[in-house]
N, C-alpha and C. Protein backbone atom coordinates (compact mmCIF):
# COMPACT_ATOMS: atom_id res chain seq x y z
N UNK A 1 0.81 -1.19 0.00
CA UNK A 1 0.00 0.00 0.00
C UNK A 1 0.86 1.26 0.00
N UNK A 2 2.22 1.31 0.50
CA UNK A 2 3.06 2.49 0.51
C UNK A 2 3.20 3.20 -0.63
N UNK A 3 3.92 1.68 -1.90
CA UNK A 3 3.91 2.38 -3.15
C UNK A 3 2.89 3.01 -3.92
N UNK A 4 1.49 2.38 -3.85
CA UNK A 4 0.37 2.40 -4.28
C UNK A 4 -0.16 4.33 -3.78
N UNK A 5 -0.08 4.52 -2.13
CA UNK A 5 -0.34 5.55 -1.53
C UNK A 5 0.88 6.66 -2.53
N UNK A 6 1.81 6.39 -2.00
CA UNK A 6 3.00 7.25 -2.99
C UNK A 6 3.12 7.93 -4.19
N UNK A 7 2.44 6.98 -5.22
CA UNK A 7 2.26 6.93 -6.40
C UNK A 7 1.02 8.24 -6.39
N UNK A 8 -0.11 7.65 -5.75
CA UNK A 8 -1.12 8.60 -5.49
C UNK A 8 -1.37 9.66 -5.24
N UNK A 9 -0.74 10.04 -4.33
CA UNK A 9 -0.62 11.24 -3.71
C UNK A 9 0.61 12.38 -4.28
N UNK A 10 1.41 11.54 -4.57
CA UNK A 10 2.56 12.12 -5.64
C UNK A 10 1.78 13.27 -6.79
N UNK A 11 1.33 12.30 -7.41
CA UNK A 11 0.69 12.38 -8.91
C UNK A 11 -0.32 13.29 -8.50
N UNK A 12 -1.06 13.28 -7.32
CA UNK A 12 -2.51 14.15 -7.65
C UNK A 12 -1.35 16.42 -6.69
N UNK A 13 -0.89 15.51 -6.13
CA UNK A 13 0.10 16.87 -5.26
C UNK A 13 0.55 17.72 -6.17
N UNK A 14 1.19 17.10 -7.35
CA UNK A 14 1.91 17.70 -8.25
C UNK A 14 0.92 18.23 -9.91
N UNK A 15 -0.34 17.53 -9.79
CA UNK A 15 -1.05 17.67 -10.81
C UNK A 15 -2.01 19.53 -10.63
N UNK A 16 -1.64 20.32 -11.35
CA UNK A 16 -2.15 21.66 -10.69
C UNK A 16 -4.02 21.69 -11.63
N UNK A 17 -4.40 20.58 -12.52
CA UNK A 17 -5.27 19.96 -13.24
C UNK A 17 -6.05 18.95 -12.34
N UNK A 18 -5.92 19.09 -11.56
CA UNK A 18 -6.91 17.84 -10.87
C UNK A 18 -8.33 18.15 -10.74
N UNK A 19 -8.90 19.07 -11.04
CA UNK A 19 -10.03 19.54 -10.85
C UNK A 19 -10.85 20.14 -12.81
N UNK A 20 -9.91 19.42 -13.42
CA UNK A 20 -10.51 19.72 -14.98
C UNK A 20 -11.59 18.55 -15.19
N UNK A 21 -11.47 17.80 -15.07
CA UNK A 21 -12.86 16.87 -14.70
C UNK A 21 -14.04 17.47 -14.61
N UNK A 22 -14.05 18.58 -14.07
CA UNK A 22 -15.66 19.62 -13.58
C UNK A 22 -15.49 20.95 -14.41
N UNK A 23 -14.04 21.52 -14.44
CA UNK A 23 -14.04 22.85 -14.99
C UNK A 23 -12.49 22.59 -15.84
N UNK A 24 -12.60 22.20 -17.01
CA UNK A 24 -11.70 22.41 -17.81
C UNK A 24 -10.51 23.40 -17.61
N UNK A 25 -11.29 25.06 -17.88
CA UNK A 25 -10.22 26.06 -17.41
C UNK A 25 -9.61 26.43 -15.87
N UNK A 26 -10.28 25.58 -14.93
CA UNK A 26 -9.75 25.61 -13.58
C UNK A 26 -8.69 25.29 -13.03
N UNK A 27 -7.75 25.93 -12.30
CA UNK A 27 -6.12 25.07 -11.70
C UNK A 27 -6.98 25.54 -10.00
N UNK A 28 -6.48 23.97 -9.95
CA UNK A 28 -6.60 23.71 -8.51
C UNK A 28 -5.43 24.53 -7.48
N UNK A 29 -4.96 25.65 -6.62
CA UNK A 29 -4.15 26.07 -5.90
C UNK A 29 -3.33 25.19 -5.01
N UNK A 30 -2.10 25.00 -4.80
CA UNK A 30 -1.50 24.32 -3.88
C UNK A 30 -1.82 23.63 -2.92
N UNK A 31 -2.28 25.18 -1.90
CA UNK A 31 -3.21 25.29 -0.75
C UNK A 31 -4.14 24.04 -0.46
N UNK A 32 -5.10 24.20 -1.72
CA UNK A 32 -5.86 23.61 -1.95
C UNK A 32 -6.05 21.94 -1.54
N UNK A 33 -4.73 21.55 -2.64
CA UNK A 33 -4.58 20.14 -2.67
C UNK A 33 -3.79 20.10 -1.75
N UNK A 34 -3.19 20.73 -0.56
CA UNK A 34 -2.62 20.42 0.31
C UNK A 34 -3.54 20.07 1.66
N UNK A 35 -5.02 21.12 1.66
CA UNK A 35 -5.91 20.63 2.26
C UNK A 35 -6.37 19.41 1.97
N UNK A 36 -6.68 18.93 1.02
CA UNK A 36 -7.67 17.43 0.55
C UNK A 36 -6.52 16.25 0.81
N UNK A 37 -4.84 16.49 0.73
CA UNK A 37 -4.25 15.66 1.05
C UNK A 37 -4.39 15.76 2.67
N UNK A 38 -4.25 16.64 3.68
CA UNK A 38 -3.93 15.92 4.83
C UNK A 38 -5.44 15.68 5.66
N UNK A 39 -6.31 15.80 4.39
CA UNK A 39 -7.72 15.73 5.10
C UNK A 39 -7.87 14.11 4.65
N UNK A 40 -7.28 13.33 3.48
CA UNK A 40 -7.21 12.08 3.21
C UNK A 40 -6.55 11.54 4.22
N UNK A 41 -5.32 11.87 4.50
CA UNK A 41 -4.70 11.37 4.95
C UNK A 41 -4.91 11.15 6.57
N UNK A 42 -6.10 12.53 7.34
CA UNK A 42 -6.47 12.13 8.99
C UNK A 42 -7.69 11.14 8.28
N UNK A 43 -8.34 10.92 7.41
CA UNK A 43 -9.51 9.81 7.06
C UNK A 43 -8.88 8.39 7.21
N UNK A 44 -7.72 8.42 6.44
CA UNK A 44 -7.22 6.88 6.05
C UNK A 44 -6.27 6.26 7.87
N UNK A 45 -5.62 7.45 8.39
CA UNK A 45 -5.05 7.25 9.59
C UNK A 45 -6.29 7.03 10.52
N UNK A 46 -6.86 7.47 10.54
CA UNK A 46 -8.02 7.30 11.66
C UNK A 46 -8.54 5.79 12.01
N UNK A 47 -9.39 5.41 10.67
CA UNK A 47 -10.03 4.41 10.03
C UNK A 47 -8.46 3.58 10.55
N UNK A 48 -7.35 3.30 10.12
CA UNK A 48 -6.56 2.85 10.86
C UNK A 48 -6.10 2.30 11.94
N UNK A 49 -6.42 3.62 12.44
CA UNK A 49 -6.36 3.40 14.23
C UNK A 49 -7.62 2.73 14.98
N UNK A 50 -8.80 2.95 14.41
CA UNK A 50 -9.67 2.23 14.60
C UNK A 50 -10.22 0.82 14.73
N UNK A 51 -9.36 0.40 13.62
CA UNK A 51 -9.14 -0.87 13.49
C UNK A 51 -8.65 -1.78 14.13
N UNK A 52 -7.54 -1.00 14.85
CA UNK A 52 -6.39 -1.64 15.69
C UNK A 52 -7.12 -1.51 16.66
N UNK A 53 -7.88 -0.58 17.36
CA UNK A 53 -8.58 -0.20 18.37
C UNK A 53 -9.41 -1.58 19.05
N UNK A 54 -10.10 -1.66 17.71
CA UNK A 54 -11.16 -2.90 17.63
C UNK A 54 -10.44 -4.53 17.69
N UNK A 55 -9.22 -4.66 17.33
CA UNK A 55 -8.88 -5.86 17.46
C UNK A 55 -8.18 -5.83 18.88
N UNK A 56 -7.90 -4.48 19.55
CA UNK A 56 -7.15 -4.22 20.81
C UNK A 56 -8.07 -4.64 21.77
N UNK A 57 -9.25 -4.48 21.32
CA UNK A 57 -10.33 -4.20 22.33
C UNK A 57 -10.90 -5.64 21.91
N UNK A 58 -10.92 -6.35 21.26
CA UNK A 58 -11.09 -8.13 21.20
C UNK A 58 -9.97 -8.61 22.08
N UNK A 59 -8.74 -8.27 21.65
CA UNK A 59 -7.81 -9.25 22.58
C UNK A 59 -7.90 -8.86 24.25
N UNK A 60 -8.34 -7.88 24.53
CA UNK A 60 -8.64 -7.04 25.93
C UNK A 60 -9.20 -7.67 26.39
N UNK A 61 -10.69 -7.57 25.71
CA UNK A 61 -12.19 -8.50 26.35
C UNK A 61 -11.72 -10.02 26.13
N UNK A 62 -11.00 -10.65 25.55
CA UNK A 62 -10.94 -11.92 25.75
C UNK A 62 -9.87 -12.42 26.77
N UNK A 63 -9.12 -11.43 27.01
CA UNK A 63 -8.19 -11.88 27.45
C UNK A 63 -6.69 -12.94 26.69
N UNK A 64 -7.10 -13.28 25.99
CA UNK A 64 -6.36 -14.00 24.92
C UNK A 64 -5.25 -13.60 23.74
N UNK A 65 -4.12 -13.69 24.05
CA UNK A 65 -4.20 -12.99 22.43
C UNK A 65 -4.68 -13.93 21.16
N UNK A 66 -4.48 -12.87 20.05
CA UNK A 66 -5.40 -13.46 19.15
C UNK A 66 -4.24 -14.08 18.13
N UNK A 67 -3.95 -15.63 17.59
CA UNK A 67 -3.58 -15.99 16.51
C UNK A 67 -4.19 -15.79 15.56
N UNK A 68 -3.71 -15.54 14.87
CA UNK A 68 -4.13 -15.35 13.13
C UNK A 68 -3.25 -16.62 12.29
N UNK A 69 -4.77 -16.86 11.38
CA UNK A 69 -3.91 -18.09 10.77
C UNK A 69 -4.14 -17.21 9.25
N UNK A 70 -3.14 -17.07 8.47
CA UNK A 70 -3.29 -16.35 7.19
C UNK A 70 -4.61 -16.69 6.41
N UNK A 71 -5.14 -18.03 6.47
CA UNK A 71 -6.53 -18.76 5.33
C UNK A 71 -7.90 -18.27 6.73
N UNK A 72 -7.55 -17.70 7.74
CA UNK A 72 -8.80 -17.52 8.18
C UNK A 72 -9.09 -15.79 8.00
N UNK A 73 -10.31 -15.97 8.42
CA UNK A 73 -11.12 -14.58 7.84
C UNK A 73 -10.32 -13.40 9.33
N UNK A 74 -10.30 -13.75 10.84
CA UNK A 74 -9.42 -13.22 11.65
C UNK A 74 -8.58 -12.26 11.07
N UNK A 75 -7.88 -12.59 10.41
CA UNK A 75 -6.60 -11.41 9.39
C UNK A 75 -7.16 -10.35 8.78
N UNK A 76 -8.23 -10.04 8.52
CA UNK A 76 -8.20 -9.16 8.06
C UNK A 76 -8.63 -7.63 8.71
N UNK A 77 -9.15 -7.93 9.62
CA UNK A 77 -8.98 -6.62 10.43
C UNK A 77 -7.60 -5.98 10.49
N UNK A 78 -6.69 -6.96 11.07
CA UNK A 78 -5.47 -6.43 11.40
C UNK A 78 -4.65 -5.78 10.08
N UNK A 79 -4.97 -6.89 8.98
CA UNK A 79 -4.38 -6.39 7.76
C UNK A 79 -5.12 -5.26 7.43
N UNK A 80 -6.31 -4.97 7.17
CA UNK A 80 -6.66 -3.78 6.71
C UNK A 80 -6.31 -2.25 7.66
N UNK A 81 -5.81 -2.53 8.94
CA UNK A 81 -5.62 -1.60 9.85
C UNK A 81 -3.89 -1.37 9.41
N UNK A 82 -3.08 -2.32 9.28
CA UNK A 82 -1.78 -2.14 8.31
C UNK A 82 -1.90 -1.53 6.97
N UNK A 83 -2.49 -1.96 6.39
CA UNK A 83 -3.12 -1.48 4.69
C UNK A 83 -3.17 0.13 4.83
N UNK A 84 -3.96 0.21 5.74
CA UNK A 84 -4.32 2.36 5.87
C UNK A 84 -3.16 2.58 6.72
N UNK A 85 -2.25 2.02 7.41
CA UNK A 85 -0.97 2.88 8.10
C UNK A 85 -0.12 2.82 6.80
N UNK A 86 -0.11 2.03 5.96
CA UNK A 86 1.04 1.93 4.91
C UNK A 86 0.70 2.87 4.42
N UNK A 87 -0.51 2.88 3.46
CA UNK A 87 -0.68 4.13 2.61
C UNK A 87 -0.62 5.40 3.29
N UNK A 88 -1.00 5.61 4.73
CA UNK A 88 -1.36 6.81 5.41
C UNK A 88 0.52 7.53 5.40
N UNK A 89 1.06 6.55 5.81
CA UNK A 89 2.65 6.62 5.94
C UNK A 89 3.54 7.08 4.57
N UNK A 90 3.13 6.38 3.30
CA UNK A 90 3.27 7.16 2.21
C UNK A 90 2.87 8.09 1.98
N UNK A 91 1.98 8.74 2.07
CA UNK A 91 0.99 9.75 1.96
C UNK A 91 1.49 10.82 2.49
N UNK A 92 1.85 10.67 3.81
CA UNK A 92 2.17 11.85 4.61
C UNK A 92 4.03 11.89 3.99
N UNK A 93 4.73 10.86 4.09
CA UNK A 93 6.11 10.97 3.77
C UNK A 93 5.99 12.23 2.29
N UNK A 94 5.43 11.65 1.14
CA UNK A 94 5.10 12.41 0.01
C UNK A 94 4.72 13.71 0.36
N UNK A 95 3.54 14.35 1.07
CA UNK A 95 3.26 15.47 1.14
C UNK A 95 4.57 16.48 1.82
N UNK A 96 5.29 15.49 3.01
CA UNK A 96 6.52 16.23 3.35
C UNK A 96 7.37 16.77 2.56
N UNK A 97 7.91 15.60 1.56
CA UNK A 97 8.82 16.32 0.85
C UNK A 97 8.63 17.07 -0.13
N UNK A 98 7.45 17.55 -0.75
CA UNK A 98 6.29 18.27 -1.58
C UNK A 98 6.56 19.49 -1.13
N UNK A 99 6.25 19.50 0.17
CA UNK A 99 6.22 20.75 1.09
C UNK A 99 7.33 21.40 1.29
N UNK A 100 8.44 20.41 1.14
CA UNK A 100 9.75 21.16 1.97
C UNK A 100 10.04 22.00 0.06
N UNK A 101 9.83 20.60 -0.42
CA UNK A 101 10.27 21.36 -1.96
C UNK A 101 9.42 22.63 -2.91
N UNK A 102 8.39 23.03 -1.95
CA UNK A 102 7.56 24.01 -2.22
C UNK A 102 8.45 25.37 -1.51
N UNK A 103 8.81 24.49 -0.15
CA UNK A 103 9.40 26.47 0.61
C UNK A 103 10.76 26.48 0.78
N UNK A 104 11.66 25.56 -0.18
CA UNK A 104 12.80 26.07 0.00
C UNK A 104 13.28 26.15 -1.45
N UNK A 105 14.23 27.20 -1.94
CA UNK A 105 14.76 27.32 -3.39
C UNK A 105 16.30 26.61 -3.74
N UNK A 106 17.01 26.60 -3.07
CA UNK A 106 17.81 26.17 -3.47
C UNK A 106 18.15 24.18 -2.77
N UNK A 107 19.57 24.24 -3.37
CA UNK A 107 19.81 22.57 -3.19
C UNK A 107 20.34 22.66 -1.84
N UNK A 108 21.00 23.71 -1.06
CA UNK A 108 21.70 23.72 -0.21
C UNK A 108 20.20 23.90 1.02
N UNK A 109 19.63 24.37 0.45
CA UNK A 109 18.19 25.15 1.83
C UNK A 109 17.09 23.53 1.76
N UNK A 110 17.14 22.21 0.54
CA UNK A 110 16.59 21.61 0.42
C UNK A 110 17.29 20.55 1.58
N UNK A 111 18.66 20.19 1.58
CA UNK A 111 19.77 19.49 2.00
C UNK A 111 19.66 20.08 3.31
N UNK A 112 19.49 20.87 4.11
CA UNK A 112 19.25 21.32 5.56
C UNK A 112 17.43 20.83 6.29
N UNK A 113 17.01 21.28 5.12
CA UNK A 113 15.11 21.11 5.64
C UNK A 113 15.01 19.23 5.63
N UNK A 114 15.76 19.09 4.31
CA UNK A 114 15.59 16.87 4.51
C UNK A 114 16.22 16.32 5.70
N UNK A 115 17.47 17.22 5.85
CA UNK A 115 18.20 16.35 6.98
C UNK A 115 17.36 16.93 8.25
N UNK A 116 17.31 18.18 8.74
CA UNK A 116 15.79 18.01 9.93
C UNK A 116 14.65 17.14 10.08
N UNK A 117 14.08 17.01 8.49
CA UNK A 117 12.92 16.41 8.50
C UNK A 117 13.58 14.83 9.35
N UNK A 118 14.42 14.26 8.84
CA UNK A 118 15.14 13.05 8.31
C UNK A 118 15.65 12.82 10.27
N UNK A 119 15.96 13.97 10.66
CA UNK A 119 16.47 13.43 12.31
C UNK A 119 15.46 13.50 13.00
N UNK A 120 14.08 14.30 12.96
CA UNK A 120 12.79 14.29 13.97
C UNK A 120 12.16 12.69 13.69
N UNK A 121 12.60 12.68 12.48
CA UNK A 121 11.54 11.00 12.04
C UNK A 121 12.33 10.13 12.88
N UNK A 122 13.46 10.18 12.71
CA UNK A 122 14.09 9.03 13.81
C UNK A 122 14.17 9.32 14.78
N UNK A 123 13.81 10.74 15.20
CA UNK A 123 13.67 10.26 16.84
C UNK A 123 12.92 9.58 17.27
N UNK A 124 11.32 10.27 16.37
CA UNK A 124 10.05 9.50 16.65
C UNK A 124 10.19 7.75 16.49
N UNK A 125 10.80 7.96 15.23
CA UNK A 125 11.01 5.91 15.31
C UNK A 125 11.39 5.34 16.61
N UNK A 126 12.95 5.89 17.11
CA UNK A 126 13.24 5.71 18.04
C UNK A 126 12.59 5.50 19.24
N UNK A 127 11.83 6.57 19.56
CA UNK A 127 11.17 6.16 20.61
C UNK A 127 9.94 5.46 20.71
N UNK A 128 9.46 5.57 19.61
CA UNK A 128 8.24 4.40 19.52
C UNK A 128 8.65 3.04 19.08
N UNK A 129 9.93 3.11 19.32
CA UNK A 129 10.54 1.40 19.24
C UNK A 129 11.03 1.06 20.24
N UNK A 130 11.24 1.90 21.40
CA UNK A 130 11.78 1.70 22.40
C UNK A 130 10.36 1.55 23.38
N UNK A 131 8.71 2.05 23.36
CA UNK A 131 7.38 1.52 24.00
C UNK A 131 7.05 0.09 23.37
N UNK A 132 7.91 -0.13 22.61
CA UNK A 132 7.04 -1.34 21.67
C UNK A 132 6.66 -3.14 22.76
N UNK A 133 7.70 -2.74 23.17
CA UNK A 133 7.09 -4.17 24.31
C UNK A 133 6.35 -3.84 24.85
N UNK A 134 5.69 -4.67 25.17
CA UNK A 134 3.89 -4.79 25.98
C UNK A 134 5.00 -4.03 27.78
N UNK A 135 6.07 -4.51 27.97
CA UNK A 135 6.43 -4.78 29.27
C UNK A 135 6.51 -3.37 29.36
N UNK A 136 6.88 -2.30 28.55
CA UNK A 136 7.24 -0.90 28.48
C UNK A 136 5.84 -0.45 28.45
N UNK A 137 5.04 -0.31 27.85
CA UNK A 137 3.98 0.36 27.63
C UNK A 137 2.56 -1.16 27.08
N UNK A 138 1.65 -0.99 27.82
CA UNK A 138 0.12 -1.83 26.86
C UNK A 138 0.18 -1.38 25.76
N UNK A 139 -0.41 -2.67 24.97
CA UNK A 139 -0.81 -2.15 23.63
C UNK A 139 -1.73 -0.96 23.42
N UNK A 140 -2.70 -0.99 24.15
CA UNK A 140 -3.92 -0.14 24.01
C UNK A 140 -2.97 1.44 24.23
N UNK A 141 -2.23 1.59 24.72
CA UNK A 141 -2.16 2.82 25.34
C UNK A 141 -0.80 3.22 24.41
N UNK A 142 -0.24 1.63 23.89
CA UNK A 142 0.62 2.75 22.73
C UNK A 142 -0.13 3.19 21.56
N UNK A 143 -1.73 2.89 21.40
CA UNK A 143 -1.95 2.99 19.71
C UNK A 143 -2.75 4.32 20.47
N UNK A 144 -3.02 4.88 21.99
CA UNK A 144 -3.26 6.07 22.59
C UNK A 144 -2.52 7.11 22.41
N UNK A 145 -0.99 6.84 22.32
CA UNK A 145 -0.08 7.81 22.45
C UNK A 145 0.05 8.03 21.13
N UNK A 146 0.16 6.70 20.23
CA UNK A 146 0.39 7.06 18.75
C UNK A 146 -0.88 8.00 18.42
N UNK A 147 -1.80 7.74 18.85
CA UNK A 147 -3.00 8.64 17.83
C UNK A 147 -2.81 9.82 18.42
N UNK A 148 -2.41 10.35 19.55
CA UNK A 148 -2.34 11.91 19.91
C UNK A 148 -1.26 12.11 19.41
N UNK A 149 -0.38 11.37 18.84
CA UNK A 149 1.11 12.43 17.84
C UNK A 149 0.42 12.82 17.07
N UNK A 150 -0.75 11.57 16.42
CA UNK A 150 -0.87 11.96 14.91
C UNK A 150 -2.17 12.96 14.91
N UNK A 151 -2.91 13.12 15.97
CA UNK A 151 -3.79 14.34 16.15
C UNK A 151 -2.87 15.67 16.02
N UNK A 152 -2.23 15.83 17.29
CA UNK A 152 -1.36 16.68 17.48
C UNK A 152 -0.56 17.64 16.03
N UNK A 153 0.12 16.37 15.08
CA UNK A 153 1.00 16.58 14.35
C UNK A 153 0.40 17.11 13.24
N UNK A 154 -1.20 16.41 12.61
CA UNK A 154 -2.27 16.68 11.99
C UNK A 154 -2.49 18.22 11.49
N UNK A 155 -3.19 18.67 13.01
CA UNK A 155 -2.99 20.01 13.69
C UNK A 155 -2.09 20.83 13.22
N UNK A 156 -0.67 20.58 13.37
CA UNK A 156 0.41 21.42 13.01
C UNK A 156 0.57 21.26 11.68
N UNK A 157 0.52 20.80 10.91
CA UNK A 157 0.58 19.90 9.36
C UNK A 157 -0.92 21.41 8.57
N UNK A 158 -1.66 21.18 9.44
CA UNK A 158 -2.81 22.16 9.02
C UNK A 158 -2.62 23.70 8.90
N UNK A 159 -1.42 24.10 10.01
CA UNK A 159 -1.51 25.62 10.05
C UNK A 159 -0.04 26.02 9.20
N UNK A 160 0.37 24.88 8.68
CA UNK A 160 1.86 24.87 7.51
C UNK A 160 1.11 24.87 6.61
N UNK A 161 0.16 25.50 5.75
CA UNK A 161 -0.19 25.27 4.28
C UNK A 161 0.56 26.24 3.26
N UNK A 162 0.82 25.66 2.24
CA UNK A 162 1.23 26.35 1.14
C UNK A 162 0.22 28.17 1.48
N UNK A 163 0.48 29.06 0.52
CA UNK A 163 -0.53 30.70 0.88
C UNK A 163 -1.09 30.20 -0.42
N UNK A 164 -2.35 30.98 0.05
CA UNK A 164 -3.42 30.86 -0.28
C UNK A 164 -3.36 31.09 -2.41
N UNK A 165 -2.33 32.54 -2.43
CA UNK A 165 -2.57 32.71 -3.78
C UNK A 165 -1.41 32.10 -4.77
N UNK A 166 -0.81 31.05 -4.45
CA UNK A 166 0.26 29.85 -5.12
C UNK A 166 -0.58 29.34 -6.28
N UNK A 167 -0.76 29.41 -7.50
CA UNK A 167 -0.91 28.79 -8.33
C UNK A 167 -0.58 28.41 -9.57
N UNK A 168 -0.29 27.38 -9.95
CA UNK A 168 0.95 26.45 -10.63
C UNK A 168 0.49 27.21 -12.16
């Protein structure tokens, strides 16, 4: 789903025509498609988290954890809750570097904004690899902490938009 999301979001980010379908002479603004991307992208993360929520909240109430055998129907919650983090994860990676390559001009101002982008992501990896045992943190309460980054980050992602009068 990464490549698939990638591909997607790539292609429609960079397309300033995405809206000739309805109005031929119309260009869609940056802005614009920068809103409908991170408004896809809290839809597909959500629905995500939800998912996980729901199989969190089966293995909770049962007490059990849950095997999954690949030929039973069981898998697919979990897979479809992977399916929307993959694409959600492409999605957002793509719009980043979209963004950085929207507000910076040169190779040297691009090469400073990737390598920031490039050390906050691993911190975050970092430390959400370091809750990953149940013994460090419950499951339930890491896919808690994960969804308030991605509220949180959402949020901030929203008040970074391209200006209003950008058009390609």
């Amino acid at each position: 789903m990464e490549i698939l999301g990638a591909i997607i979001v790539g292609r429609y980010l960079d397309d300033d025509k995405v809206d000739e379908i309805y109005d031929p002479n119309k260009k869609m603004c940056k802005r614009t498609r920068a809103k409908l991307c991170l408004g896809l992208f809290v839809i597909v993360n959500s629905i995500g988290n939800a998912l996980a929520a729901l199989q969190e909240y089966d293995t909770k109430r049962t007490q059990t954890p849950t095997a999954h055998d690949i030929s039973s129907a069981s898998v697919i919650l979990p897979s479809l809750a992977f399916a929307c983090w993959g694409f959600a994860d492409a999605q957002i990676q793509v719009y980043s570097y979209w963004l950085i390559g929207g507000l910076y001009n040169t190779g040297q101002q691009h090469a400073r904004a990737v390598g920031f982008y490039k050390l906050v992501q691993s911190l975050g990896t970092s430390i959400g690899f370091y809750f990953i045992p149940e013994s460090r943190l419950a499951a339930m309460n890491q896919l808690l902490c994960s969804s308030i980054v991605f509220i949180a980050g959402s949020g901030l992602a929203f008040t970074q938009l391209p200006s209003q009068d950008v058009v390609e």
